[in-house]
Protein backbone atom coordinates (compact mmCIF):
# COMPACT_ATOMS: atom_id res chain seq x y z
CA UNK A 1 -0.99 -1.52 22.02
CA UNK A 2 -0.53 1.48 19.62
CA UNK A 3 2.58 2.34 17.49
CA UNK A 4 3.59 5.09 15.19
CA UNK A 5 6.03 4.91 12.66
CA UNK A 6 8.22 6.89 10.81
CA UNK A 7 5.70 6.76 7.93
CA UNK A 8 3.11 8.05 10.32
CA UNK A 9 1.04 4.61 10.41
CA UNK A 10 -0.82 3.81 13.42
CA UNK A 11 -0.84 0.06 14.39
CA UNK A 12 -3.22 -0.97 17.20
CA UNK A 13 -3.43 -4.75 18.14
CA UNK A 14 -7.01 -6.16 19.56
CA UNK A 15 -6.90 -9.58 20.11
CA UNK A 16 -4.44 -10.39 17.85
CA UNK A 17 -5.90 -8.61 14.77
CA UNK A 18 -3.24 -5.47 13.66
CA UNK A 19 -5.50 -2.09 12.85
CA UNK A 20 -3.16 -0.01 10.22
CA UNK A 21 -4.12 3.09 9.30
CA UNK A 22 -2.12 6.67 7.64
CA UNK A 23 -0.98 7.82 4.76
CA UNK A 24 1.90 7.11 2.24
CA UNK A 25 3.32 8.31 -1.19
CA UNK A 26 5.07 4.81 -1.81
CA UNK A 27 2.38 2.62 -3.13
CA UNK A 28 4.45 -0.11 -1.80
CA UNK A 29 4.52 0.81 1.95
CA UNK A 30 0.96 0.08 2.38
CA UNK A 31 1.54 -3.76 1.55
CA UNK A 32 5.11 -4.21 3.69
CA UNK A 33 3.21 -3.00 6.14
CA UNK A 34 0.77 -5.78 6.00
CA UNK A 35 3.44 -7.98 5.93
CA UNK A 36 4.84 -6.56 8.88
CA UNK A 37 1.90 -6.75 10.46
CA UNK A 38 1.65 -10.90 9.81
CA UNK A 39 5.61 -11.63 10.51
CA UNK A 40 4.75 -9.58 14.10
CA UNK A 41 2.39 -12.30 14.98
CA UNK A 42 -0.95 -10.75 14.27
CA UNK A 43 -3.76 -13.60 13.20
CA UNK A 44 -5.46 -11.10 11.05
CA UNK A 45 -5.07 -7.60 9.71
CA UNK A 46 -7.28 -4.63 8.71
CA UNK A 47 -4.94 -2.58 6.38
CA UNK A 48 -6.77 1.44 6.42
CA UNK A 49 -3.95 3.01 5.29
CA UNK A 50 -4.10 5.43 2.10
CA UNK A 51 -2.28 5.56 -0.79
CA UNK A 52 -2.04 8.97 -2.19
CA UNK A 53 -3.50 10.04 -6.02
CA UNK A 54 0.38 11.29 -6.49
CA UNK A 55 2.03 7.24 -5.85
CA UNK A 56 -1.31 5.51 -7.68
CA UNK A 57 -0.30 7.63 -10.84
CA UNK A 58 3.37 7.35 -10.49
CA UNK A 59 2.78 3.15 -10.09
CA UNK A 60 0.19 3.41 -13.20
CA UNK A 61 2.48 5.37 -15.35
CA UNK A 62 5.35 2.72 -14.36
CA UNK A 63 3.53 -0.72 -14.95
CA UNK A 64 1.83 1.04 -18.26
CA UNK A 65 5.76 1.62 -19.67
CA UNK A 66 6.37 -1.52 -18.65
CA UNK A 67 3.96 -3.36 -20.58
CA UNK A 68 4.29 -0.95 -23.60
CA UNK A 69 7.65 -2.23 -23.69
CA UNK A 70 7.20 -5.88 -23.20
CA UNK A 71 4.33 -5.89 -25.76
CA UNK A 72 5.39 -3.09 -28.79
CA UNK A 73 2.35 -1.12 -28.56
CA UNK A 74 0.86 1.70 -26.53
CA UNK A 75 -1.18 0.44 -23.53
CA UNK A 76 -4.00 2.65 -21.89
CA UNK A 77 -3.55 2.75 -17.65
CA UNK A 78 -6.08 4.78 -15.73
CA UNK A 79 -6.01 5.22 -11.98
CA UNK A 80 -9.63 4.67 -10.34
CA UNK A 81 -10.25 5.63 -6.86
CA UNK A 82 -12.54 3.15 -4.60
């Protein structure tokens, strides 16, 4: 079984294991999709799907103000690729 979402993720089911793969620009798509993925039934999933350099950065530059603010000083956040 295939489906295609809004977000343009592909989710094929083998055997009970959920295949995700696409593309997003909300950092936290990638892991409701997971969740989906469990809640749906699937035993096991292989999350593919790609986070782009724009939402890593826009995540980094939020969790970095964060801390800055919860800890008085300037804190250092760099985004590495795998």
């Amino acid at each position: 079984m295939t489906l295609v979402s809004k977000e343009k993720f592909t989710v094929s089911v083998k055997d009970g294991v959920a295949l995700l793969e696409g593309k997003t620009n909300v950092i936290q798509h990638k892991g409701v999709a997971t969740r989906l993925a469990k809640l749906g039934g699937a035993v096991a999933v292989q999350n593919h799907i790609e986070v782009s350099e724009e939402a890593k950065a826009k995540s980094a530059a939020r969790l970095a103000r964060y801390r800055q603010d919860k800890a008085g000083g300037p804190v250092r956040a760099k985004v590495m690729t795998p």
